[in-house]
C-alpha atoms as a PDB file:
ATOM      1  CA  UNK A   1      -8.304 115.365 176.197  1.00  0.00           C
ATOM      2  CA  UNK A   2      -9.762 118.052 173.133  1.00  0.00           C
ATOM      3  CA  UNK A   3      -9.338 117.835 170.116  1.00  0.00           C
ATOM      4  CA  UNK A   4      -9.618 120.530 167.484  1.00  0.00           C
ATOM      5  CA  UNK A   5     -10.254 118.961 164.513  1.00  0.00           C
ATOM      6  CA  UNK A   6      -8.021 119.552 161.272  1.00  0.00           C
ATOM      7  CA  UNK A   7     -10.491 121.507 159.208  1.00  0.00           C
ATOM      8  CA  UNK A   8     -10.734 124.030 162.479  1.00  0.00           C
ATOM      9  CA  UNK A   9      -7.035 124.899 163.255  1.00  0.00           C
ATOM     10  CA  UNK A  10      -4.669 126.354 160.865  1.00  0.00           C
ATOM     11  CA  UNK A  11      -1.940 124.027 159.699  1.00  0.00           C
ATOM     12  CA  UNK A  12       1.427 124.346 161.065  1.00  0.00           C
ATOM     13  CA  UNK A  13       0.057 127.382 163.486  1.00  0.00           C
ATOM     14  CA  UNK A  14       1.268 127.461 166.890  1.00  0.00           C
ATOM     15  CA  UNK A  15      -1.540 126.321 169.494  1.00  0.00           C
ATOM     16  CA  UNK A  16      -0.784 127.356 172.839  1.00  0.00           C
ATOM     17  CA  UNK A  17      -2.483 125.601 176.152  1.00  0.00           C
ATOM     18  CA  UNK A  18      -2.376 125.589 180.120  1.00  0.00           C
ATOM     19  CA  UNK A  19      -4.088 124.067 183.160  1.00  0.00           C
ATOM     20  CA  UNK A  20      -5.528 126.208 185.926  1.00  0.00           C
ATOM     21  CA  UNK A  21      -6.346 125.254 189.451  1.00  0.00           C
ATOM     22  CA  UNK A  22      -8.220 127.770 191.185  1.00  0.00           C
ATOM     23  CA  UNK A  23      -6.513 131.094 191.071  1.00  0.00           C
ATOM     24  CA  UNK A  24      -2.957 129.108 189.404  1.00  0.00           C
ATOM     25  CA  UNK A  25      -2.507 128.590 186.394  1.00  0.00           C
ATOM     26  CA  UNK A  26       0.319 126.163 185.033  1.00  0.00           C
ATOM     27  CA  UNK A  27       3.243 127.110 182.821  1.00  0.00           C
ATOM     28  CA  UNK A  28       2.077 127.769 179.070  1.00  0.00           C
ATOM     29  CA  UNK A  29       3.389 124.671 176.767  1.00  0.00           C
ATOM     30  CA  UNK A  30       3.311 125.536 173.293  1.00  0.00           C
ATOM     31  CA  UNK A  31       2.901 123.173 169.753  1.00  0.00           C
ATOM     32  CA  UNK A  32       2.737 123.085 165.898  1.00  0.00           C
ATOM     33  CA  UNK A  33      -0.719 121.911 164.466  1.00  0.00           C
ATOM     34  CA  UNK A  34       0.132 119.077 161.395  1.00  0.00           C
ATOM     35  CA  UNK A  35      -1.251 119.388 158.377  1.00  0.00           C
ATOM     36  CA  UNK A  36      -4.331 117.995 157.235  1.00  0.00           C
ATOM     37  CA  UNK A  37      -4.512 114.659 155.246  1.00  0.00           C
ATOM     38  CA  UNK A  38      -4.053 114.511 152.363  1.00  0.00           C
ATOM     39  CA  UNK A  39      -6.625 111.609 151.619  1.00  0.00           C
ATOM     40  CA  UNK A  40     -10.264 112.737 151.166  1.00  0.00           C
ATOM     41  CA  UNK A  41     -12.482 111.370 154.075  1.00  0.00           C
ATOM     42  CA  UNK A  42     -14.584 108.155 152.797  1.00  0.00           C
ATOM     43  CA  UNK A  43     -18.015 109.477 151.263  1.00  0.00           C
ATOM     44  CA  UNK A  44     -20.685 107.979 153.817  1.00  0.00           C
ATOM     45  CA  UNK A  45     -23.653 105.275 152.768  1.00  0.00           C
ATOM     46  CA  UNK A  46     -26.653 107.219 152.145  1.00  0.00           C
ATOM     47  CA  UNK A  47     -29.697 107.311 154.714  1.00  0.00           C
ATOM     48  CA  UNK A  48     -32.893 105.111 154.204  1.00  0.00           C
ATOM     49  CA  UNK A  49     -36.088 106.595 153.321  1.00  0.00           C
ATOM     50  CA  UNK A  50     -38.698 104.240 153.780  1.00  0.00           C
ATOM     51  CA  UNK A  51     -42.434 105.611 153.316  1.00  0.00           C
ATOM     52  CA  UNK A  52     -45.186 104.125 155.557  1.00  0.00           C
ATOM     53  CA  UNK A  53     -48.847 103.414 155.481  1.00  0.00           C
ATOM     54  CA  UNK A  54     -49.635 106.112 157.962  1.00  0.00           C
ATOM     55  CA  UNK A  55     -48.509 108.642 155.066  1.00  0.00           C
ATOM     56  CA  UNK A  56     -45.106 109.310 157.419  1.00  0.00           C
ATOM     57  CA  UNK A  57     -41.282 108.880 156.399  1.00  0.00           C
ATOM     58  CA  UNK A  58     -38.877 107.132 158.420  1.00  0.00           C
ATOM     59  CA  UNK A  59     -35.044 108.223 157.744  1.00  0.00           C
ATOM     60  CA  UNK A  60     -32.746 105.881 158.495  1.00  0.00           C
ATOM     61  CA  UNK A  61     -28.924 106.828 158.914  1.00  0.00           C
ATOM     62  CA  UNK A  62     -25.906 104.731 157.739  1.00  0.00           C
ATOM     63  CA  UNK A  63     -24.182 103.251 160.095  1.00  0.00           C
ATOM     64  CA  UNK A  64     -20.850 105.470 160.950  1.00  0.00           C
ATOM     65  CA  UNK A  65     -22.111 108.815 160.548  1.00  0.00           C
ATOM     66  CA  UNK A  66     -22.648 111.847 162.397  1.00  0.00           C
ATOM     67  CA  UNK A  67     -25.272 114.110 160.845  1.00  0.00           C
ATOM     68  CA  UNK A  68     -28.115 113.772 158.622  1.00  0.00           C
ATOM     69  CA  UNK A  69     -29.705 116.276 156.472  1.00  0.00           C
ATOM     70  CA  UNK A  70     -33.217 116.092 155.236  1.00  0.00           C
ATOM     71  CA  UNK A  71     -34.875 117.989 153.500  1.00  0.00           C
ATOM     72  CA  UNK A  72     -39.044 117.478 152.696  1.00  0.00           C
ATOM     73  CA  UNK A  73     -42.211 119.271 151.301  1.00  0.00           C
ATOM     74  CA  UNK A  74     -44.242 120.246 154.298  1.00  0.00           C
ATOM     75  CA  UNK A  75     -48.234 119.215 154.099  1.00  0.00           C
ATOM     76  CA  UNK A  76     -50.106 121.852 152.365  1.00  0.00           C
ATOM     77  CA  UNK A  77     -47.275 123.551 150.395  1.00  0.00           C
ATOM     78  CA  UNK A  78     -46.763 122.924 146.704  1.00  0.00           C
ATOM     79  CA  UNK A  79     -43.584 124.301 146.084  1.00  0.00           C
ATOM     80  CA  UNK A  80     -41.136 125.443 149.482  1.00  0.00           C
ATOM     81  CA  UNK A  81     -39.240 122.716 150.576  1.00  0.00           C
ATOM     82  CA  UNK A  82     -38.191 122.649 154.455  1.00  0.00           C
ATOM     83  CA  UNK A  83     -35.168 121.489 155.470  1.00  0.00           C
ATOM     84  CA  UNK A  84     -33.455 120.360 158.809  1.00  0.00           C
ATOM     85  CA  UNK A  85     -30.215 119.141 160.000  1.00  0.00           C
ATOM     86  CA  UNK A  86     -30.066 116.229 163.345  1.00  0.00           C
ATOM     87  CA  UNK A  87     -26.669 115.388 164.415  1.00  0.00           C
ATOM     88  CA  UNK A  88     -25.721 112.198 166.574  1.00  0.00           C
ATOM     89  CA  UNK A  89     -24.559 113.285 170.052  1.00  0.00           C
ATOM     90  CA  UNK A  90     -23.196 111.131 172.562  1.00  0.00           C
ATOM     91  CA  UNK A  91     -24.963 108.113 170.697  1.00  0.00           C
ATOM     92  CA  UNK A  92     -28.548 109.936 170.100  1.00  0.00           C
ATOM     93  CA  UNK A  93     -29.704 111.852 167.340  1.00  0.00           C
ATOM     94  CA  UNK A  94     -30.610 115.690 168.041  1.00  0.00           C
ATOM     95  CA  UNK A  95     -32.303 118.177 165.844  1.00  0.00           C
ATOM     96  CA  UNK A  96     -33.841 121.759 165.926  1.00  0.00           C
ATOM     97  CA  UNK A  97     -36.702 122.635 163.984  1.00  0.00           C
ATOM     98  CA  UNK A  98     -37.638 118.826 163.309  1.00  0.00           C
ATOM     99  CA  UNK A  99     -41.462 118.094 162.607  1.00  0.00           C
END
């Protein structure tokens, strides 16, 4: 099964779909996307930030959600805050760019 979430596919467009085997392909079945809810998604807990004695950070993330953004002052710098982004995939949390 995908899934394209609501925020992705226009509402009430036609999305179009078929299975190939090989060289075949199946017949093309057609559908309407819905529209998207009308009820705002529940605003998330925020993260913990709990200094330690070392002079790190640990961030914590609520329970239930799929990204975390955090953004810090990097040793040295006075002024430029750095910022990265580590989203939960297939139960671990993944980041680019993280220190």
């Amino acid at each position: 099964k995908v899934t394209i979430p609501a925020n992705k596919v226009k509402d009430g467009s036609e999305v179009k779909a078929k299975d190939k085997k090989g060289n075949t392909a199946s017949d093309e079945t057609t559908g309407k996307a819905g529209n998207n809810p009308t009820t705002p998604e529940t605003k998330p807990t925020a993260p913990t930030v709990k200094p330690q004695n070392d002079g790190s950070v640990d961030v914590t993330p609520a329970a239930g959600t799929d990204s975390l953004e955090i953004t810090y002052t990097p040793e040295g710098e006075n002024t430029t805050p750095t910022n990265f982004t580590v989203k939960k995939e297939n139960g671990k949390w993944k980041g680019e760019n993280t220190p």
